[in-house]
N, C-alpha and C. Protein backbone atom coordinates (compact mmCIF):
# COMPACT_ATOMS: atom_id res chain seq x y z
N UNK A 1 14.29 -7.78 -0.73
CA UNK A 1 14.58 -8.86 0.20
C UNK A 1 14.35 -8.40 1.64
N UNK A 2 14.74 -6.69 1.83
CA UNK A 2 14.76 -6.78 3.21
C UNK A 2 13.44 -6.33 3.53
N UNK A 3 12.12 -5.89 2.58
CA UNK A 3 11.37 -6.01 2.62
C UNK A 3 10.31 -7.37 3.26
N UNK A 4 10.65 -8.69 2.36
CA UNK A 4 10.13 -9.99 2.98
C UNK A 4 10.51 -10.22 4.25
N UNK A 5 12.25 -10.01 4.32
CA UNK A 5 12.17 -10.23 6.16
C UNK A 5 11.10 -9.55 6.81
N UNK A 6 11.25 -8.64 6.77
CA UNK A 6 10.04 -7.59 7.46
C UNK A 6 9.29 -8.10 7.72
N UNK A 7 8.03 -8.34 6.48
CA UNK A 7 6.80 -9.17 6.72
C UNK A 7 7.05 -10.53 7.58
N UNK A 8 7.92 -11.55 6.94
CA UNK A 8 7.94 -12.60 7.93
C UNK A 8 8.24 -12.50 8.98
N UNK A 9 9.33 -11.70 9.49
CA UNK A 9 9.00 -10.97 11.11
C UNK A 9 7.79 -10.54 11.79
N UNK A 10 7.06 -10.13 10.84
CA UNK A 10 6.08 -9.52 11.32
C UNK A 10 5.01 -10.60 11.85
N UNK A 11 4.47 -11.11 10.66
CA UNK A 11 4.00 -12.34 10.82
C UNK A 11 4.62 -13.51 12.15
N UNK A 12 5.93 -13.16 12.38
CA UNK A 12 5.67 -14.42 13.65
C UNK A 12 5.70 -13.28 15.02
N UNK A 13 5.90 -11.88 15.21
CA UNK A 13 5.38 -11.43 15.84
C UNK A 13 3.78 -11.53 16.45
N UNK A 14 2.99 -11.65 14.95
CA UNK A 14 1.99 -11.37 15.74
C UNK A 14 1.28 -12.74 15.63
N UNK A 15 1.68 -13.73 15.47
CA UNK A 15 1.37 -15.04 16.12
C UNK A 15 1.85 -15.22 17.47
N UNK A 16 2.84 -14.77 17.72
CA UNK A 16 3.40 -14.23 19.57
C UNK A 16 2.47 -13.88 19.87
N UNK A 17 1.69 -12.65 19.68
CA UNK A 17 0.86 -11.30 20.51
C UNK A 17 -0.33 -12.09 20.78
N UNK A 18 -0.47 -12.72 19.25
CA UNK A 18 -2.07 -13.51 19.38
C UNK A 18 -2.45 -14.40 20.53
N UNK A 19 -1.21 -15.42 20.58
CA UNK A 19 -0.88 -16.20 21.70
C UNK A 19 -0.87 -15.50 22.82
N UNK A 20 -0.10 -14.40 23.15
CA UNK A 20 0.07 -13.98 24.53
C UNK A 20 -1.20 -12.68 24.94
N UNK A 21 -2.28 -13.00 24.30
CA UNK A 21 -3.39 -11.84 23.71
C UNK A 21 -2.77 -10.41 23.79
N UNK A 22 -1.68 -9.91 23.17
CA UNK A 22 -1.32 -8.32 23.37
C UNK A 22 -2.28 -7.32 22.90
N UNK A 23 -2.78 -7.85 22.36
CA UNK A 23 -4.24 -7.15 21.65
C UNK A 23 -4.79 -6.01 22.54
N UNK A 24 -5.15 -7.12 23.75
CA UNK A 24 -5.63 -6.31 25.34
C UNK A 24 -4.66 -5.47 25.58
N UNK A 25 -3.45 -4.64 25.99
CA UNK A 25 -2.39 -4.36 25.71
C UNK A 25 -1.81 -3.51 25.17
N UNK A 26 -1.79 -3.44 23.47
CA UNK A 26 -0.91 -2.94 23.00
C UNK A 26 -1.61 -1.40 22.67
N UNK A 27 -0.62 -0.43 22.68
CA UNK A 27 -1.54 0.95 22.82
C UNK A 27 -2.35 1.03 21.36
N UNK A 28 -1.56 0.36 20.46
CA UNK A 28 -1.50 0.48 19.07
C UNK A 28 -2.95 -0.10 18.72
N UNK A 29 -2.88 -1.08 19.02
CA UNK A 29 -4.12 -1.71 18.60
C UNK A 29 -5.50 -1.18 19.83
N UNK A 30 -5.48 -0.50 20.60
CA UNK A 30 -6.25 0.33 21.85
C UNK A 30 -6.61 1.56 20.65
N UNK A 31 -5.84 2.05 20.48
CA UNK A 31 -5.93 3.35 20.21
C UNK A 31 -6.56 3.13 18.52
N UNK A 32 -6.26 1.96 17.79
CA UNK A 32 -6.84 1.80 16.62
C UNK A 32 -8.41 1.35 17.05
N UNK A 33 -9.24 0.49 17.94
CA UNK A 33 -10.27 0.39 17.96
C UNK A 33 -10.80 1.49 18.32
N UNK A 34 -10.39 2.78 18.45
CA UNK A 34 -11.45 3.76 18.57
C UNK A 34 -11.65 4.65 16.99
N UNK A 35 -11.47 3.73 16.09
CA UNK A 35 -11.42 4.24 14.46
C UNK A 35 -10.91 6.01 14.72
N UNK A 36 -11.35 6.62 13.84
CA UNK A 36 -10.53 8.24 13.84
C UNK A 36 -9.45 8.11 12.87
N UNK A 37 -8.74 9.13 12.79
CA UNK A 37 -7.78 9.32 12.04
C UNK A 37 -6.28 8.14 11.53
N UNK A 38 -5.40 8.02 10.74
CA UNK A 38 -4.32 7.56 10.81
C UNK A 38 -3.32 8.02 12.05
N UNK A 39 -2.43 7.61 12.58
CA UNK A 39 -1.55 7.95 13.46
C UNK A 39 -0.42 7.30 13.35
N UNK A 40 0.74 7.67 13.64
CA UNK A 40 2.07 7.18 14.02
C UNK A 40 2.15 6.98 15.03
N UNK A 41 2.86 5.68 15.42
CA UNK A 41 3.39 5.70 16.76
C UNK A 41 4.86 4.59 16.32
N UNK A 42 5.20 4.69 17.98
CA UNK A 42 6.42 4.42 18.19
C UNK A 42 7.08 4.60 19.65
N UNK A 43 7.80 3.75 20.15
CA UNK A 43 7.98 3.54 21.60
C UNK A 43 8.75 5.09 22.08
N UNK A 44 9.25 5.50 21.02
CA UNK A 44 10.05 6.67 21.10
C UNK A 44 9.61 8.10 20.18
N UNK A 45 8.03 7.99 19.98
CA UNK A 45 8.03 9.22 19.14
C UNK A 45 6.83 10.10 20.27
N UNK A 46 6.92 9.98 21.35
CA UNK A 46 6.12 10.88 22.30
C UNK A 46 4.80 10.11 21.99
N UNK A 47 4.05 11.39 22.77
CA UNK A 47 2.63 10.73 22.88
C UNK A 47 2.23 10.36 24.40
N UNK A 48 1.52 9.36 24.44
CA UNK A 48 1.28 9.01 26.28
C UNK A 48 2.00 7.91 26.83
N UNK A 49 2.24 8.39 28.08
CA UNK A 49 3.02 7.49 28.70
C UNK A 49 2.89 6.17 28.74
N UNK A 50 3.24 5.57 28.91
CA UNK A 50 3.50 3.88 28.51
C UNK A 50 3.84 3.03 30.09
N UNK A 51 2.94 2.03 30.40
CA UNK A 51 2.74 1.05 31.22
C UNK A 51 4.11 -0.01 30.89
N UNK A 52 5.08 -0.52 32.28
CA UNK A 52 5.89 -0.82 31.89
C UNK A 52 5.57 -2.47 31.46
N UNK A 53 4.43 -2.76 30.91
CA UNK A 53 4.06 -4.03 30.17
C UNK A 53 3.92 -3.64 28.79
N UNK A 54 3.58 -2.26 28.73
CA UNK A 54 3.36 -2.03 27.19
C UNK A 54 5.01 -1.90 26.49
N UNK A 55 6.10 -0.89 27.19
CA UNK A 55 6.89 -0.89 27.06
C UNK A 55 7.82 -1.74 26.84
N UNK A 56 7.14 -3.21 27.40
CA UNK A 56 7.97 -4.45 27.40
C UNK A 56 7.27 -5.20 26.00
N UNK A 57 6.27 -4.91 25.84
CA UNK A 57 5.86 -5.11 24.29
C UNK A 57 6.56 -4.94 23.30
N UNK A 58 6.56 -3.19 23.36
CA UNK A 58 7.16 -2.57 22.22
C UNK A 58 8.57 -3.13 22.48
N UNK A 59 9.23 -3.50 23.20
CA UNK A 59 10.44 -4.10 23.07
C UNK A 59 10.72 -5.33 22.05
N UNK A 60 9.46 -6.28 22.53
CA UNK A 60 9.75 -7.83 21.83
C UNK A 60 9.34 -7.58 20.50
N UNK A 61 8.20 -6.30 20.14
CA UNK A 61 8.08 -5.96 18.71
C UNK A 61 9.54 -5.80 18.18
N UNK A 62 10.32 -5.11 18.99
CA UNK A 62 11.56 -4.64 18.37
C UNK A 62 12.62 -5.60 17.95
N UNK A 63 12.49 -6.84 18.24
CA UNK A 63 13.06 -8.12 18.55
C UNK A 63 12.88 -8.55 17.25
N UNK A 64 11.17 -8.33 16.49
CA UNK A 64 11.34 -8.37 14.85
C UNK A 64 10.99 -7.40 14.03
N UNK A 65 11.72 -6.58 14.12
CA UNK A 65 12.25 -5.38 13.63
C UNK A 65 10.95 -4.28 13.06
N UNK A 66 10.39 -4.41 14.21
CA UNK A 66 9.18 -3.42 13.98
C UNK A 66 9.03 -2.28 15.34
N UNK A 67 9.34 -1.25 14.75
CA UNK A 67 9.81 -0.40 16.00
C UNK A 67 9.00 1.10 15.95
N UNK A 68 8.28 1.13 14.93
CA UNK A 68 7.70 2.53 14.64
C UNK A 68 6.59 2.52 13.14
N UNK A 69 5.54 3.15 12.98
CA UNK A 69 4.68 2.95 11.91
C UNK A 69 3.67 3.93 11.91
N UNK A 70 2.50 3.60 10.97
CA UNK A 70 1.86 4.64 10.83
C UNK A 70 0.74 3.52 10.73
N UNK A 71 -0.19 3.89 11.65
CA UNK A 71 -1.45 2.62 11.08
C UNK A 71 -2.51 3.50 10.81
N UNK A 72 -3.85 2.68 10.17
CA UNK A 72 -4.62 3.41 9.63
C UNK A 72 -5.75 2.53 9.80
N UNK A 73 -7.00 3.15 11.07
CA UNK A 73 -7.83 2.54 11.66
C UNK A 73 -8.86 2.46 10.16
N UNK A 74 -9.62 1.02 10.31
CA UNK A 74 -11.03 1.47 9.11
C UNK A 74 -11.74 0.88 10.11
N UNK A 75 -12.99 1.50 9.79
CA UNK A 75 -14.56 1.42 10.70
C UNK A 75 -14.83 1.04 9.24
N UNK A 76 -15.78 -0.11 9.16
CA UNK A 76 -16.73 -0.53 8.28
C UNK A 76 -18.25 -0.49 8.33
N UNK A 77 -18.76 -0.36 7.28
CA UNK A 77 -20.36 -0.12 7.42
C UNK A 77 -21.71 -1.12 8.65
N UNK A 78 -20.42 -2.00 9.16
CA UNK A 78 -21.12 -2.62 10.32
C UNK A 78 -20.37 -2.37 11.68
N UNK A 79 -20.10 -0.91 11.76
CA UNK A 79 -19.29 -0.92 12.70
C UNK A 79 -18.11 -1.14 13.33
N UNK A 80 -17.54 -2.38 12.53
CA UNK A 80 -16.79 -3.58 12.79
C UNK A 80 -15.05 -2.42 12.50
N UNK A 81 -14.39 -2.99 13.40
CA UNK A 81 -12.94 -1.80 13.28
C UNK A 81 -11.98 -3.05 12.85
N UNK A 82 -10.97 -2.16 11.75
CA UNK A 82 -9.81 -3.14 11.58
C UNK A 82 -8.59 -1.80 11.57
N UNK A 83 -7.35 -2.72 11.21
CA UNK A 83 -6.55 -1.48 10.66
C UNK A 83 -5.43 -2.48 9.83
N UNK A 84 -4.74 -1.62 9.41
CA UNK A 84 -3.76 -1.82 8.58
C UNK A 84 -2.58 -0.71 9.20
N UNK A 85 -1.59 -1.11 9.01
CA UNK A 85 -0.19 -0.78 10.06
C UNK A 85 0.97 -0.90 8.75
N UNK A 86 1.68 0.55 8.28
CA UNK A 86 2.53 -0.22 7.58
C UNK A 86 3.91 0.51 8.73
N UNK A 87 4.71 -0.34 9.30
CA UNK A 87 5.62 -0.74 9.93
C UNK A 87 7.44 -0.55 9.27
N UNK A 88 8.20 0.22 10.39
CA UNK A 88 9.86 0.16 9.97
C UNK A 88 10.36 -0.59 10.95
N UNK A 89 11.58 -0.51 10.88
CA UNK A 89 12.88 -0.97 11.69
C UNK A 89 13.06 0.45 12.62
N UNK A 90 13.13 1.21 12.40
CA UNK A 90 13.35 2.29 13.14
C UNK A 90 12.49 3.52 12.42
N UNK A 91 12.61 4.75 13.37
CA UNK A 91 11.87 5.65 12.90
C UNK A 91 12.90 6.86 11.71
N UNK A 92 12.87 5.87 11.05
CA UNK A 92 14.03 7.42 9.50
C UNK A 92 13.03 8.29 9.64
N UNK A 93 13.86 9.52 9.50
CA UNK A 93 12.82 10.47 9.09
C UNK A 93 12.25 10.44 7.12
N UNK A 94 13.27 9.45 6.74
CA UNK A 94 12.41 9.26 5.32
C UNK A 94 10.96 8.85 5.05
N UNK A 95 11.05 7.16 6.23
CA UNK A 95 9.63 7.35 6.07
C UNK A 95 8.87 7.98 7.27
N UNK A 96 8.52 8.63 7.91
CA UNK A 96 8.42 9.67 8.25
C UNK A 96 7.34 10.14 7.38
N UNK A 97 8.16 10.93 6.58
CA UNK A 97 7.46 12.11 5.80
C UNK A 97 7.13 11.17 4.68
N UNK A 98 7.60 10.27 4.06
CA UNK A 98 6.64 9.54 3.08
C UNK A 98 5.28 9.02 3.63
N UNK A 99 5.09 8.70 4.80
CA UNK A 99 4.29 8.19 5.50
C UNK A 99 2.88 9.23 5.64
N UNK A 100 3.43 10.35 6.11
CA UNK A 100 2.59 11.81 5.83
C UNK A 100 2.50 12.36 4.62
N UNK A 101 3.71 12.30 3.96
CA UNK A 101 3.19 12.89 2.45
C UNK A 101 2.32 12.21 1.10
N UNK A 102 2.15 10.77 1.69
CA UNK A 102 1.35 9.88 0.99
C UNK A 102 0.16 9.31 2.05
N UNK A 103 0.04 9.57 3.19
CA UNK A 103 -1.01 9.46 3.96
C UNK A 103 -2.48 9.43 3.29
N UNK A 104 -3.29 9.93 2.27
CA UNK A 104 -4.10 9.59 2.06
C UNK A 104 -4.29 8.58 1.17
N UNK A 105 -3.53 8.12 0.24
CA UNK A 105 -3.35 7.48 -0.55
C UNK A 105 -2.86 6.25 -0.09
N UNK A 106 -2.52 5.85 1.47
CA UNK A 106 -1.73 5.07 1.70
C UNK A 106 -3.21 4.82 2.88
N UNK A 107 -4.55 5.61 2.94
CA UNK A 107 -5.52 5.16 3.18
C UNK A 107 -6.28 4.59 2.47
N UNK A 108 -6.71 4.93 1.44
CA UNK A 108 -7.49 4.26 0.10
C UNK A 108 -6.38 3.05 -0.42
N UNK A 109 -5.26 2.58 -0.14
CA UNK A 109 -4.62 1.43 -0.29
C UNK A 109 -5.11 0.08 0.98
N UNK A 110 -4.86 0.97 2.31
CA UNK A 110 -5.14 0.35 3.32
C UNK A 110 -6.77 -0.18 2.87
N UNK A 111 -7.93 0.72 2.74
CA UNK A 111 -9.49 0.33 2.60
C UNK A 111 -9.24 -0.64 1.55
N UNK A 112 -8.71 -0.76 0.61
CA UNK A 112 -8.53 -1.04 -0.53
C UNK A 112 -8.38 -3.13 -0.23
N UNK A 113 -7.19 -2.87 0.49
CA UNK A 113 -6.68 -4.22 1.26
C UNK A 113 -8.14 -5.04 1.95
N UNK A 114 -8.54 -4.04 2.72
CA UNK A 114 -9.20 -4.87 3.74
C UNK A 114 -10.05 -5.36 3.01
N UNK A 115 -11.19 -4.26 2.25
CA UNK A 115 -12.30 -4.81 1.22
C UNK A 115 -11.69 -6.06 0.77
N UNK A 116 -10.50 -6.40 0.04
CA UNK A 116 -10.65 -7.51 -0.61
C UNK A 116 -10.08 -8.63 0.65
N UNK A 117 -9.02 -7.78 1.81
CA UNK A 117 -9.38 -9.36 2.41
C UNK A 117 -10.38 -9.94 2.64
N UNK A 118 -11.76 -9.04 3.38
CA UNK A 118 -13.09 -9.46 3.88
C UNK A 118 -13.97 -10.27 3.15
N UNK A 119 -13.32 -9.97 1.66
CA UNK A 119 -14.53 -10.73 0.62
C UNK A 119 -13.64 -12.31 0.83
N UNK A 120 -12.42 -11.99 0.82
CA UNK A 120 -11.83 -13.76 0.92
C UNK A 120 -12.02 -14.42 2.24
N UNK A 121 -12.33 -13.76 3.02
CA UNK A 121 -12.45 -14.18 5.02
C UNK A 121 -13.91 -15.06 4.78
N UNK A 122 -13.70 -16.21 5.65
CA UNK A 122 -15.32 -16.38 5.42
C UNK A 122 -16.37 -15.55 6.30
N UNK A 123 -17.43 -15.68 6.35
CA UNK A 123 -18.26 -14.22 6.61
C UNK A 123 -18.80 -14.98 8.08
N UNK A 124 -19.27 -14.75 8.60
CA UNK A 124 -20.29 -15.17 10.18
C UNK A 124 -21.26 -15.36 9.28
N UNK A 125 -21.57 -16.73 9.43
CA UNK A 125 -23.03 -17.21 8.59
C UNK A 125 -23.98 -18.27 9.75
N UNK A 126 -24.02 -17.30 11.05
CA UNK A 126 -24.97 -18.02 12.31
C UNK A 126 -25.76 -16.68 12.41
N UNK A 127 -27.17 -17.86 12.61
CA UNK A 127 -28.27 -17.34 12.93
C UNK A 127 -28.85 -17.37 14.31
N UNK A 128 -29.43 -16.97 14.54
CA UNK A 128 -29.55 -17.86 16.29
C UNK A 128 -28.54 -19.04 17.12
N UNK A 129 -27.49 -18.50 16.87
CA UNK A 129 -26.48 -19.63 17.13
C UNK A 129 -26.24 -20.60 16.13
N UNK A 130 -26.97 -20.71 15.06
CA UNK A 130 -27.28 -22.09 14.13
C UNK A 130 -26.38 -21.23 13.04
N UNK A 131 -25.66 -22.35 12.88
CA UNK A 131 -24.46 -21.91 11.23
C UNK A 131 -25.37 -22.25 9.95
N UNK A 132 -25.32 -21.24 9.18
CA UNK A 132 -26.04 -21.61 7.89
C UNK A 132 -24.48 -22.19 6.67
N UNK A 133 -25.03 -22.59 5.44
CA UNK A 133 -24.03 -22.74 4.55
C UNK A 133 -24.13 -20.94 3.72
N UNK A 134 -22.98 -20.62 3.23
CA UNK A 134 -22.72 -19.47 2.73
C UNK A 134 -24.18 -19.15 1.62
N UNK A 135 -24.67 -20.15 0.85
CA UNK A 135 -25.83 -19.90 -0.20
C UNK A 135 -27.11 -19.57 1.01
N UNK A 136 -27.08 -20.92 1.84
CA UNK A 136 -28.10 -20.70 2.75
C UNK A 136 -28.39 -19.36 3.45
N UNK A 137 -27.07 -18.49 3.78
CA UNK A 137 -27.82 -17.60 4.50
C UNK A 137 -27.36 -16.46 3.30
N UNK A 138 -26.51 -16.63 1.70
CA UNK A 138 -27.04 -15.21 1.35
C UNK A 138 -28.77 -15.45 0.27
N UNK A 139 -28.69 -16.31 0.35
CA UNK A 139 -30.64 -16.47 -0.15
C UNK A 139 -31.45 -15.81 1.33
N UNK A 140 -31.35 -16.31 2.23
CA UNK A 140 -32.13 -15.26 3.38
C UNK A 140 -31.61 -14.04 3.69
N UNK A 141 -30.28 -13.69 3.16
CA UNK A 141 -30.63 -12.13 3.07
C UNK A 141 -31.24 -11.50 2.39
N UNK A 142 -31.13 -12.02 0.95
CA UNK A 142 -31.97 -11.40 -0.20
C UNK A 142 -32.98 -11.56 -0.19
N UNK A 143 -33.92 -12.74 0.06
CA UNK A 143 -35.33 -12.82 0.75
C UNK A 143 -35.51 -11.69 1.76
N UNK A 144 -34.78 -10.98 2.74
CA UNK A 144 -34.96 -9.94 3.97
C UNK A 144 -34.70 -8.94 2.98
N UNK A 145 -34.21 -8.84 2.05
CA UNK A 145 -34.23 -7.36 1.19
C UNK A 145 -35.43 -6.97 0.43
N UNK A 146 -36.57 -8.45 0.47
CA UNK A 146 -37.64 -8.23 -0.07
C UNK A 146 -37.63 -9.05 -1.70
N UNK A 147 -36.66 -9.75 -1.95
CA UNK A 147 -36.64 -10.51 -3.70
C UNK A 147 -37.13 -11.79 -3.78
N UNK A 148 -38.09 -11.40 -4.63
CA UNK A 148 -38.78 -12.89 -4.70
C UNK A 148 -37.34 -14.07 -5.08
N UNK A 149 -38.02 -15.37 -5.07
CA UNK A 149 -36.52 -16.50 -5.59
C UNK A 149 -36.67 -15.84 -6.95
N UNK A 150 -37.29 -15.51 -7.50
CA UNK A 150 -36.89 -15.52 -9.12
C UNK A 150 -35.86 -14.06 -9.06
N UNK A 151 -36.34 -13.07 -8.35
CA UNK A 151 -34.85 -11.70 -8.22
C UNK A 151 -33.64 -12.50 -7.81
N UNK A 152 -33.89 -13.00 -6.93
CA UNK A 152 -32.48 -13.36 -6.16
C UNK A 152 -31.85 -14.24 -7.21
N UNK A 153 -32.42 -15.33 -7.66
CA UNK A 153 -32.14 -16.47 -9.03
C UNK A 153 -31.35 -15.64 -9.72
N UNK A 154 -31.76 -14.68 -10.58
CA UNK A 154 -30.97 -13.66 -11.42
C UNK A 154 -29.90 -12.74 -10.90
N UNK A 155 -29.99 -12.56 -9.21
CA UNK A 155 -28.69 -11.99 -9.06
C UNK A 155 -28.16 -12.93 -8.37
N UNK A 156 -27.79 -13.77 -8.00
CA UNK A 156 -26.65 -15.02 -7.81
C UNK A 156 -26.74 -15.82 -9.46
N UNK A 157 -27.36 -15.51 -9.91
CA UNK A 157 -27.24 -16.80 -11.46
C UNK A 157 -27.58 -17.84 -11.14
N UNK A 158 -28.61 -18.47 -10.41
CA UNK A 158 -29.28 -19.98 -10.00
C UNK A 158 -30.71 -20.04 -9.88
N UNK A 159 -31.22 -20.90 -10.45
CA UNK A 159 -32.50 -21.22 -10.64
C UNK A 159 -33.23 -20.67 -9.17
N UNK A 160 -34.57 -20.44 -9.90
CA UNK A 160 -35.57 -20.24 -8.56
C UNK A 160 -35.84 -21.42 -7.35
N UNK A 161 -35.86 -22.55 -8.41
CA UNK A 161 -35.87 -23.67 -7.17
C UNK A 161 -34.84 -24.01 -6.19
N UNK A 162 -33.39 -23.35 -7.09
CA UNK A 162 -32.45 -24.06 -6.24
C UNK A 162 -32.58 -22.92 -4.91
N UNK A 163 -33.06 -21.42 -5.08
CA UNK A 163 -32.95 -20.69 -3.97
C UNK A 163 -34.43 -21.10 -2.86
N UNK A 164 -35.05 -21.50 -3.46
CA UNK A 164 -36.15 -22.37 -2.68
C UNK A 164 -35.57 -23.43 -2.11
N UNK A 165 -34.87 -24.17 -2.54
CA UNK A 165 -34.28 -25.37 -1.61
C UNK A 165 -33.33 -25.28 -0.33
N UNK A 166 -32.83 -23.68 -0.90
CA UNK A 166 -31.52 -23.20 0.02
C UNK A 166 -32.73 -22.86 1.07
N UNK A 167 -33.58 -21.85 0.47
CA UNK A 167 -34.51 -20.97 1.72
C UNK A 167 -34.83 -21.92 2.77
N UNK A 168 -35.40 -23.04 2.17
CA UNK A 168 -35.78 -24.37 2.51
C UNK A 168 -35.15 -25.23 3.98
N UNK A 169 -33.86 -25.03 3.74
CA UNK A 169 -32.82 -25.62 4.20
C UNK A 169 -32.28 -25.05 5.51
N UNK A 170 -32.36 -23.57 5.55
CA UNK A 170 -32.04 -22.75 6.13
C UNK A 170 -33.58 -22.72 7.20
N UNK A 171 -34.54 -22.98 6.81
CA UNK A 171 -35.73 -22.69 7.43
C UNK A 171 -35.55 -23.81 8.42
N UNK A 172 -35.18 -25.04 8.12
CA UNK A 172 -35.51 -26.66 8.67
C UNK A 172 -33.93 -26.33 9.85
N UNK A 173 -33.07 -25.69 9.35
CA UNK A 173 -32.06 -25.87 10.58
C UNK A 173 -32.27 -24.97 11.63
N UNK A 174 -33.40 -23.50 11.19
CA UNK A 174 -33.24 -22.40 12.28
C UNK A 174 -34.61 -22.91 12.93
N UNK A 175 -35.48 -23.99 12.69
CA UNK A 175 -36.66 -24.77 13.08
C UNK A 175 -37.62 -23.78 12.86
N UNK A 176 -37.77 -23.21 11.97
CA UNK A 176 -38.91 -22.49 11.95
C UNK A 176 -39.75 -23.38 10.54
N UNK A 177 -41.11 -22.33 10.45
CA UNK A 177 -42.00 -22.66 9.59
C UNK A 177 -41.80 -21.97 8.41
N UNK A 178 -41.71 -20.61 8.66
CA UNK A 178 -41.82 -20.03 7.32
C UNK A 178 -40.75 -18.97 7.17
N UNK A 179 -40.87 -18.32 5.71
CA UNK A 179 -39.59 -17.43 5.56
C UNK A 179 -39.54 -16.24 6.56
N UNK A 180 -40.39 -15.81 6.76
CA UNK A 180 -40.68 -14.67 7.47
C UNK A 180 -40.07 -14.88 8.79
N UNK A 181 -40.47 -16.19 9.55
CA UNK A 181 -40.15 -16.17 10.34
C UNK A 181 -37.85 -16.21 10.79
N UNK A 182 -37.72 -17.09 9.64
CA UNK A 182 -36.02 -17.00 8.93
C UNK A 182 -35.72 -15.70 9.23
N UNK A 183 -36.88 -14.70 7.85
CA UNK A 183 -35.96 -13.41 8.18
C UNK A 183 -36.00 -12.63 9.70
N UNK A 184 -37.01 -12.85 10.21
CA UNK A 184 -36.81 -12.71 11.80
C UNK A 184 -36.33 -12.59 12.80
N UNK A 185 -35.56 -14.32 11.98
CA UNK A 185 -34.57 -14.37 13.04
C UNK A 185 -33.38 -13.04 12.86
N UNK A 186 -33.33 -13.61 11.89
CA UNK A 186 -31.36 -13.19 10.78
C UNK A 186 -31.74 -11.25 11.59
N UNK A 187 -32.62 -10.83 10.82
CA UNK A 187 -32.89 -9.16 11.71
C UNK A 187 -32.86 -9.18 13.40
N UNK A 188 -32.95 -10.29 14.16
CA UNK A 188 -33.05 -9.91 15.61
C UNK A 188 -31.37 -10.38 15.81
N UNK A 189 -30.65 -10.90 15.05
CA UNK A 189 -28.85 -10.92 15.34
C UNK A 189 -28.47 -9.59 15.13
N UNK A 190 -29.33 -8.65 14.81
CA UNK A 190 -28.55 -7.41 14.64
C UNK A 190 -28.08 -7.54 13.10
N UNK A 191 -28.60 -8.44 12.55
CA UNK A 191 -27.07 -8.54 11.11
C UNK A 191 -28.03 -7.60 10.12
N UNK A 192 -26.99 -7.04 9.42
CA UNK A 192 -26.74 -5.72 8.41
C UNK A 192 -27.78 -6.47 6.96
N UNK A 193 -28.66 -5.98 7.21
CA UNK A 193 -29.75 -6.84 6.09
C UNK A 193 -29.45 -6.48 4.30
N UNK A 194 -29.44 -5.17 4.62
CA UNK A 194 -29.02 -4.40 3.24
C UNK A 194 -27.56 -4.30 2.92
């Protein structure tokens, strides 16, 4: 039980932060976009000095009962940084040392999390500014990986025509003529082809 408080504390904390962007701000989430190692922090466990806005942060964190943690930055294969934070009421030295003595394992939980949130998140599916539908733009990736419709057909499970209609579709909204020119585009967004 006193587990769920937690989370639901947590949760309207950081609908606060979101709102008041603490993001910009908070050392925690500063110090997690530079990926690197797991770390602890805490308003009171040392470390660098603290701006008396940050300090006034870590206060209203404390307000829902999140006062000390161990987060664990992930860098993903597009660069892209997240983390995962598991969070106390105060700093016990129980977790503490559970926190360190299960630290790697409590990383491959964290990667573990994100992978499957990311597959449920919907993905950035704009091309030149132009939003594709989710089929629409993963048929033009697999076309940019080089698969004819009949490869791609067999690895999504859908007919060749229907990935011709998607390619199709995707071609007529990014105004181009041909596939090539599609995959063109999708490679000059920078986006992760493979």
């Amino acid at each position: 039980n006193g587990g769920r408080c937690l989370i639901g504390m947590a949760a309207g904390f950081t609908s606060e932060s979101a709102e008041n962007q603490y993001e910009k701000l908070d050392p925690v989430v500063l110090r997690a976009r530079n990926g690197g190692c797991p770390f602890h922090w805490g308003s009171n466990l040392g470390g660098d000095k603290m701006s008396p806005a940050q300090q006034q942060l870590f206060d209203e964190a404390a307000q829902f009962s999140i006062c000390c943690g161990l987060t664990i930055p992930i860098v993903d294969l597009r660069g892209r940084i997240a983390a995962v934070t598991f969070a106390a009421d105060e700093p016990r030295p129980v977790f503490l040392r559970v926190a360190e003595r299960y630290e790697q394992a409590l990383q491959l939980m964290a990667a573990c999390f994100h992978r499957c949130v990311r597959r449920k998140l919907p993905s950035d599916r704009t091309v030149d500014g132009i939003s594709l539908t989710s089929r629409e733009y993963e048929c033009l990736r697999w076309a940019a990986r080089g698969n004819s419709a009949w490869v791609t057909g067999r690895i999504l499970g859908i007919k060749p025509r229907t990935i011709a209609f998607h390619l199709d579709n995707a071609k007529k909204k990014l105004g181009v003529r041909t596939q090539n020119q599609a995959i063109a585009l999708l490679g000059s967004e920078g986006s992760s082809i493979l």
